[in-house]
Protein backbone atom coordinates (compact mmCIF):
# COMPACT_ATOMS: atom_id res chain seq x y z
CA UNK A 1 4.56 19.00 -4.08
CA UNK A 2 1.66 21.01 -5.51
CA UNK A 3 4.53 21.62 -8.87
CA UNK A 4 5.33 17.77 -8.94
CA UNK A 5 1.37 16.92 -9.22
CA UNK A 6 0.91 19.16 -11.95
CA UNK A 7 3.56 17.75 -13.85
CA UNK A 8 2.89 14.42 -13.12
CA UNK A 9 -0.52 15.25 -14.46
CA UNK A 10 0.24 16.97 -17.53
CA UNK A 11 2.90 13.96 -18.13
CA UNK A 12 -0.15 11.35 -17.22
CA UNK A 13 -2.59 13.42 -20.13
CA UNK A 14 0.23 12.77 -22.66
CA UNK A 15 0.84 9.72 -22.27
CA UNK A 16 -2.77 8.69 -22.26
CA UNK A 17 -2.92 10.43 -25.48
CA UNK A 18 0.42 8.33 -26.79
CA UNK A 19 -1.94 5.43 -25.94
CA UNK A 20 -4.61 6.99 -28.70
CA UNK A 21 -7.48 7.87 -25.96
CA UNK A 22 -8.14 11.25 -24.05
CA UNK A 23 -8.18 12.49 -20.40
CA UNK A 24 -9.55 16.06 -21.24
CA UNK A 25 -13.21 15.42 -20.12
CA UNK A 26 -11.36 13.89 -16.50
CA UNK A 27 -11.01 16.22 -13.48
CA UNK A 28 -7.73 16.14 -12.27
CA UNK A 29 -9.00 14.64 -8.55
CA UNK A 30 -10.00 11.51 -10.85
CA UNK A 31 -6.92 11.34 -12.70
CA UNK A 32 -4.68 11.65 -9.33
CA UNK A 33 -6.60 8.26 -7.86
CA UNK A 34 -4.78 6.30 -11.10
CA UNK A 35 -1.61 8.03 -10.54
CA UNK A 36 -1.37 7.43 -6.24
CA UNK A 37 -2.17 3.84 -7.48
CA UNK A 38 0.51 3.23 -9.59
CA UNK A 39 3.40 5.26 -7.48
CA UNK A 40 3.10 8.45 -9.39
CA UNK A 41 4.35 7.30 -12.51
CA UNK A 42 2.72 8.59 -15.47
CA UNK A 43 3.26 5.62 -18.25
CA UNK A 44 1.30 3.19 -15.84
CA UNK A 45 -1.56 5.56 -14.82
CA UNK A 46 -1.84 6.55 -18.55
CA UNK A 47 -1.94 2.37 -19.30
CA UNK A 48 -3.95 2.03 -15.98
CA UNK A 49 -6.66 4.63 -16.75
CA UNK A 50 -7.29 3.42 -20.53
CA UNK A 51 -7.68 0.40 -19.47
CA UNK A 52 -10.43 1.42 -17.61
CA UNK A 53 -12.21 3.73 -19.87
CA UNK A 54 -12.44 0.29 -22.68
CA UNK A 55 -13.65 -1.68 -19.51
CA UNK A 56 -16.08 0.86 -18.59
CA UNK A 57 -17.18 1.05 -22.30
CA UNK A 58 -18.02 -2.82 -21.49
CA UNK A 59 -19.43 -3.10 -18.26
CA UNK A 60 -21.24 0.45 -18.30
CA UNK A 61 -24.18 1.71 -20.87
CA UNK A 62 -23.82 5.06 -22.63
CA UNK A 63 -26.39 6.23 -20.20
CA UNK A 64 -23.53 6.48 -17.69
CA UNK A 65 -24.99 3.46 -14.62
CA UNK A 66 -26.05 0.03 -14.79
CA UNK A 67 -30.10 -0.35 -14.83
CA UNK A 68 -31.70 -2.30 -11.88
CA UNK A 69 -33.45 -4.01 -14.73
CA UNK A 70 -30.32 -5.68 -15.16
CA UNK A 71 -29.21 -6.42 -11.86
CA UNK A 72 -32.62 -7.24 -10.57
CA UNK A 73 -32.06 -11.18 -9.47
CA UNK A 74 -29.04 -10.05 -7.54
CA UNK A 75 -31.17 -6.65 -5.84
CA UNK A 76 -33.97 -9.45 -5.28
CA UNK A 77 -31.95 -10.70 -2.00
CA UNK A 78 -31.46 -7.27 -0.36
CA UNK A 79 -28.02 -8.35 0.59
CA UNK A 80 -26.43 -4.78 -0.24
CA UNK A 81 -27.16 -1.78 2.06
CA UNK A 82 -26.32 2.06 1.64
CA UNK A 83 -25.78 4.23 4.69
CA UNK A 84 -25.25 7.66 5.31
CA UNK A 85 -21.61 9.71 5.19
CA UNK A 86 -19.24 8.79 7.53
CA UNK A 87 -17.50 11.74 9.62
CA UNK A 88 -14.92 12.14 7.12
CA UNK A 89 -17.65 12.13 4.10
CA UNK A 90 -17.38 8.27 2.97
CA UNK A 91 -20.11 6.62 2.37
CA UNK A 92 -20.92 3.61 4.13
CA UNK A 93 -21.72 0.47 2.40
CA UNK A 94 -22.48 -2.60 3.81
CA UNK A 95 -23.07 -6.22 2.15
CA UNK A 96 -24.37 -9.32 4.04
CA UNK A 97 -22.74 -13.11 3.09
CA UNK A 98 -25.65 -14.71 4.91
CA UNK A 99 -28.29 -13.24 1.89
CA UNK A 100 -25.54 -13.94 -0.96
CA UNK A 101 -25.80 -17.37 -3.09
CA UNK A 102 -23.36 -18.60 -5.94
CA UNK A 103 -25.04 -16.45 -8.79
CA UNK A 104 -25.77 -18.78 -12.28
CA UNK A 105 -24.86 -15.54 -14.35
CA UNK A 106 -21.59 -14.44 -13.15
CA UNK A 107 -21.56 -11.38 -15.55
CA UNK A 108 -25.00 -10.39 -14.16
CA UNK A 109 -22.89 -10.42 -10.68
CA UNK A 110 -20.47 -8.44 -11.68
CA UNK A 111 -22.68 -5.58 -12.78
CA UNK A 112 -24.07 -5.92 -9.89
CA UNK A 113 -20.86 -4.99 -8.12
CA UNK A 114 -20.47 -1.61 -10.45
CA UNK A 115 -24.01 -0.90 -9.51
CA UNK A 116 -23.47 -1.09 -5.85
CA UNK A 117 -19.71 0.68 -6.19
CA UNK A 118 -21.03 3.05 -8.31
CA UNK A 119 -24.34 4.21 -6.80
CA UNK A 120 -22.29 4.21 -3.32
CA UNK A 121 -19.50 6.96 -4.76
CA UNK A 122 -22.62 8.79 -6.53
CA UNK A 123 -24.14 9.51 -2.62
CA UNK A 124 -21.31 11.61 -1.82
CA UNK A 125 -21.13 13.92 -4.62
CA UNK A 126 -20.83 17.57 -3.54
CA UNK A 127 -24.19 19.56 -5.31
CA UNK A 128 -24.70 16.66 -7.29
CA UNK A 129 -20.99 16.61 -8.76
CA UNK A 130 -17.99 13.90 -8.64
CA UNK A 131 -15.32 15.48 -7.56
CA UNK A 132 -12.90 12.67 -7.94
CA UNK A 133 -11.65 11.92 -5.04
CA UNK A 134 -14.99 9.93 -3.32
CA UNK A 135 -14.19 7.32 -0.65
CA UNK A 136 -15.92 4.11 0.55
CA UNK A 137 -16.36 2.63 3.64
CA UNK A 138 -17.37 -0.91 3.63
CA UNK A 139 -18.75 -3.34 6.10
CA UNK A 140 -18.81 -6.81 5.03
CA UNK A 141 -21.33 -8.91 7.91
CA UNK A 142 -20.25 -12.61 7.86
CA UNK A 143 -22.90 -13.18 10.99
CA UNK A 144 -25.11 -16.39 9.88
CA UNK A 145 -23.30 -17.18 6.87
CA UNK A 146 -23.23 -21.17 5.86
CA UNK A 147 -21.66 -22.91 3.63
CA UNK A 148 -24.40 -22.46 0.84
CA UNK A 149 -23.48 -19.06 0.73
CA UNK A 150 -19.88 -19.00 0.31
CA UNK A 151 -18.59 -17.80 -2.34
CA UNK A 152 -14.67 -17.22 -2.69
CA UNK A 153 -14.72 -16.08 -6.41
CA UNK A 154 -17.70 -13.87 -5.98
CA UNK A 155 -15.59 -12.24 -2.97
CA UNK A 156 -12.34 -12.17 -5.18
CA UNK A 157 -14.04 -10.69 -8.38
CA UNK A 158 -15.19 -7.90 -6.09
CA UNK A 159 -12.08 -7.02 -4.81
CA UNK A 160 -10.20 -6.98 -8.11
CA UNK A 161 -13.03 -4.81 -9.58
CA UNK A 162 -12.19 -2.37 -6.67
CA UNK A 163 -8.65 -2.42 -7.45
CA UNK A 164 -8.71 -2.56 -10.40
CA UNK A 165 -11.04 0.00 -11.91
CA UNK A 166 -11.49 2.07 -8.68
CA UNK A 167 -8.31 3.06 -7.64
CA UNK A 168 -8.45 4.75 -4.45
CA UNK A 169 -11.75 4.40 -3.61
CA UNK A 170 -11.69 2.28 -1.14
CA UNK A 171 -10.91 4.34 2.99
CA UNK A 172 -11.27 1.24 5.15
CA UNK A 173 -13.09 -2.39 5.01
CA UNK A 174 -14.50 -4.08 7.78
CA UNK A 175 -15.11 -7.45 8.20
CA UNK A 176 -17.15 -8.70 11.12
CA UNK A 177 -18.63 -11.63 12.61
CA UNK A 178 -15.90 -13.81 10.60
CA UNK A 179 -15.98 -17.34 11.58
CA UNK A 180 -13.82 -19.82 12.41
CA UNK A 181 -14.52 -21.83 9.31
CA UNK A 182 -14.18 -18.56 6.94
CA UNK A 183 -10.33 -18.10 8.00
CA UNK A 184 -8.84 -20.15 5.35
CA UNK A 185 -11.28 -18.84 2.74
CA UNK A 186 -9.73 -15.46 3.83
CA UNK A 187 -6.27 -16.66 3.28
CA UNK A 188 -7.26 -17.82 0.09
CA UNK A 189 -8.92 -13.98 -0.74
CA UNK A 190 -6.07 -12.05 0.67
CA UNK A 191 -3.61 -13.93 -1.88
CA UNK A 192 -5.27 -11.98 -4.81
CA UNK A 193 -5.37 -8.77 -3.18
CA UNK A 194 -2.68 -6.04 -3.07
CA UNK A 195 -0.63 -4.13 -0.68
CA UNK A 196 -2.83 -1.09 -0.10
CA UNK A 197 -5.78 -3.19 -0.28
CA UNK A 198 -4.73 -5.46 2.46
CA UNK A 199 -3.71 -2.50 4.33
CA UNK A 200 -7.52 -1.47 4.37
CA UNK A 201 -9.16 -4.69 5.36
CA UNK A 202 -9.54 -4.65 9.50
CA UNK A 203 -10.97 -7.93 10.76
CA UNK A 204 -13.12 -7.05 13.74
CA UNK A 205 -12.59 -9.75 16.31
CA UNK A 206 -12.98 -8.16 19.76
CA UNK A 207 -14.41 -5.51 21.95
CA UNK A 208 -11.84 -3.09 21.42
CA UNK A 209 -11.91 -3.06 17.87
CA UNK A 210 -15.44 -3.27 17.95
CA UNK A 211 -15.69 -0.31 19.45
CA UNK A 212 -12.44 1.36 17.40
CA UNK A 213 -15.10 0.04 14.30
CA UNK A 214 -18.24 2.03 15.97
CA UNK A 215 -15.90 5.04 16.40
CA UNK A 216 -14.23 5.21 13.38
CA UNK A 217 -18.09 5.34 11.36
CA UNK A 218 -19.81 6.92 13.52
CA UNK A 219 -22.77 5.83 15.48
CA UNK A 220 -25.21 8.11 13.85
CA UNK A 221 -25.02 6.24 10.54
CA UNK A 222 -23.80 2.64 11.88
CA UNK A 223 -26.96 0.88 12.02
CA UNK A 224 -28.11 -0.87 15.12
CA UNK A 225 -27.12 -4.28 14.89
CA UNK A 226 -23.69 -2.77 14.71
CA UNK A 227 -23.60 -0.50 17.61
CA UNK A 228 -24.97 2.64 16.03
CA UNK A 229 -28.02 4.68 15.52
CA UNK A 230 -29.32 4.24 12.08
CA UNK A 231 -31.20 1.98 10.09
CA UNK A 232 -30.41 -0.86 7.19
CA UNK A 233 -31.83 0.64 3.88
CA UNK A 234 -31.27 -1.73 1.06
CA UNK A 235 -29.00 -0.17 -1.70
CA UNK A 236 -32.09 0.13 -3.95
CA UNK A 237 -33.79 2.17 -1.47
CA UNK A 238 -31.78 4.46 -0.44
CA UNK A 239 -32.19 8.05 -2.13
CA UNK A 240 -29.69 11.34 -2.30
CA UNK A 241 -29.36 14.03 -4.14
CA UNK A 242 -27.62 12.65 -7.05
CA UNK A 243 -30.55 10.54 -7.40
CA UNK A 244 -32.81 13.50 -8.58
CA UNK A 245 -30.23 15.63 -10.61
């Protein structure tokens, strides 16, 4: 297995090189995510993973993360929260519909989504350090939402950024409090998403998965109107050590 990785690698490296770009500066963990996402086959990681370094180029300054300067309208609503590590080390983000309203600058929203994605995978770097191989756990909170705040391409552009350009990031995505109303919106979602996306989404509908949810996190990070322990800190707020490096 460990023989078949490293050749998959090396064959990954080449062909991104075919494709006139480089991998060298990549750890391997980061170049793995692109090839589990497309099957282990080299050719469509290689086209996979440039296409992501010129999207990155777009979406991403040379400073390496998105200012809040530029994402400040969206930050304004405190609709995005950052929690601590789950037990298996993902880090727990959590995003409210009720606070979220059609945004007039779509772009804007979008770098608002690498913001959020990307400050979330920086909190559980090891000594400051990607390793590569950072998971997410989101919680999306439907509880109050109304009509004004729905959104379906807001929700779909999120989800294809995820897949899209962060391939196997994503451990599990909860949705709770999902209304009755919100079902065919959810229908409409799930038609753009993947396989192994789909696969991660768990609608929380009753007491057993509730509490399957409050295991799963962990109550010491889950924040209280969940079932846990801990407290909402708005994804602007919250500080680690990657913050200070």
């Amino acid at each position: 297995m460990a023989e078949d990785r490293t050749v998959a690698l090396a064959q990954m490296k080449q062909a991104v090189k075919n494709l006139g770009s480089s991998a060298d500066n990549y750890e391997n963990e980061d170049l793995m995510r692109f090839l589990i996402a497309r099957s282990m086959v080299p050719e469509k990681a290689a086209k996979m993973f440039v296409q992501w370094q010129s999207w990155r180029a777009l979406m991403v300054p040379d400073s390496g993360s998105i200012p809040e300067a530029e994402v400040r309208d969206q930050l304004d609503d405190r609709k995005v929260f950052l929690g601590g590590l789950t037990k298996e080390g993902h880090p727990l983000l959590i995003a409210k519909g009720s606070r979220h309203y059609p945004p007039k600058d779509r772009f804007q929203f979008q770098k608002f989504v690498v913001y959020s994605l990307d400050k979330s995978v920086a909190s559980a770097y090891k000594g400051g350090r990607e390793t590569g191989n950072e998971k997410l756990m989101v919680i999306i909170d439907l509880d109050q939402i109304s009509y004004r705040n729905l959104d379906t391409r807001a929700l779909i552009t999120s989800f294809q950024i995820l897949q899209a350009y962060y391939p196997e990031r994503l451990a599990k995505c909860y949705i709770v409090h999902m209304p009755r109303f919100f079902v065919s919106i959810w229908r409409m979602v799930s038609y753009f998403l993947d396989k192994a996306t789909l696969e991660k989404v768990i609608i929380v509908n009753n007491e057993d998965e509730k509490n399957g949810f409050i295991k799963q996190v962990g109550e010491e990070i889950l924040p209280e109107e969940y079932g846990g322990k801990a407290k909402l800190v708005a994804i602007q707020d919250s500080k680690f050590e990657a913050d200070t490096e």
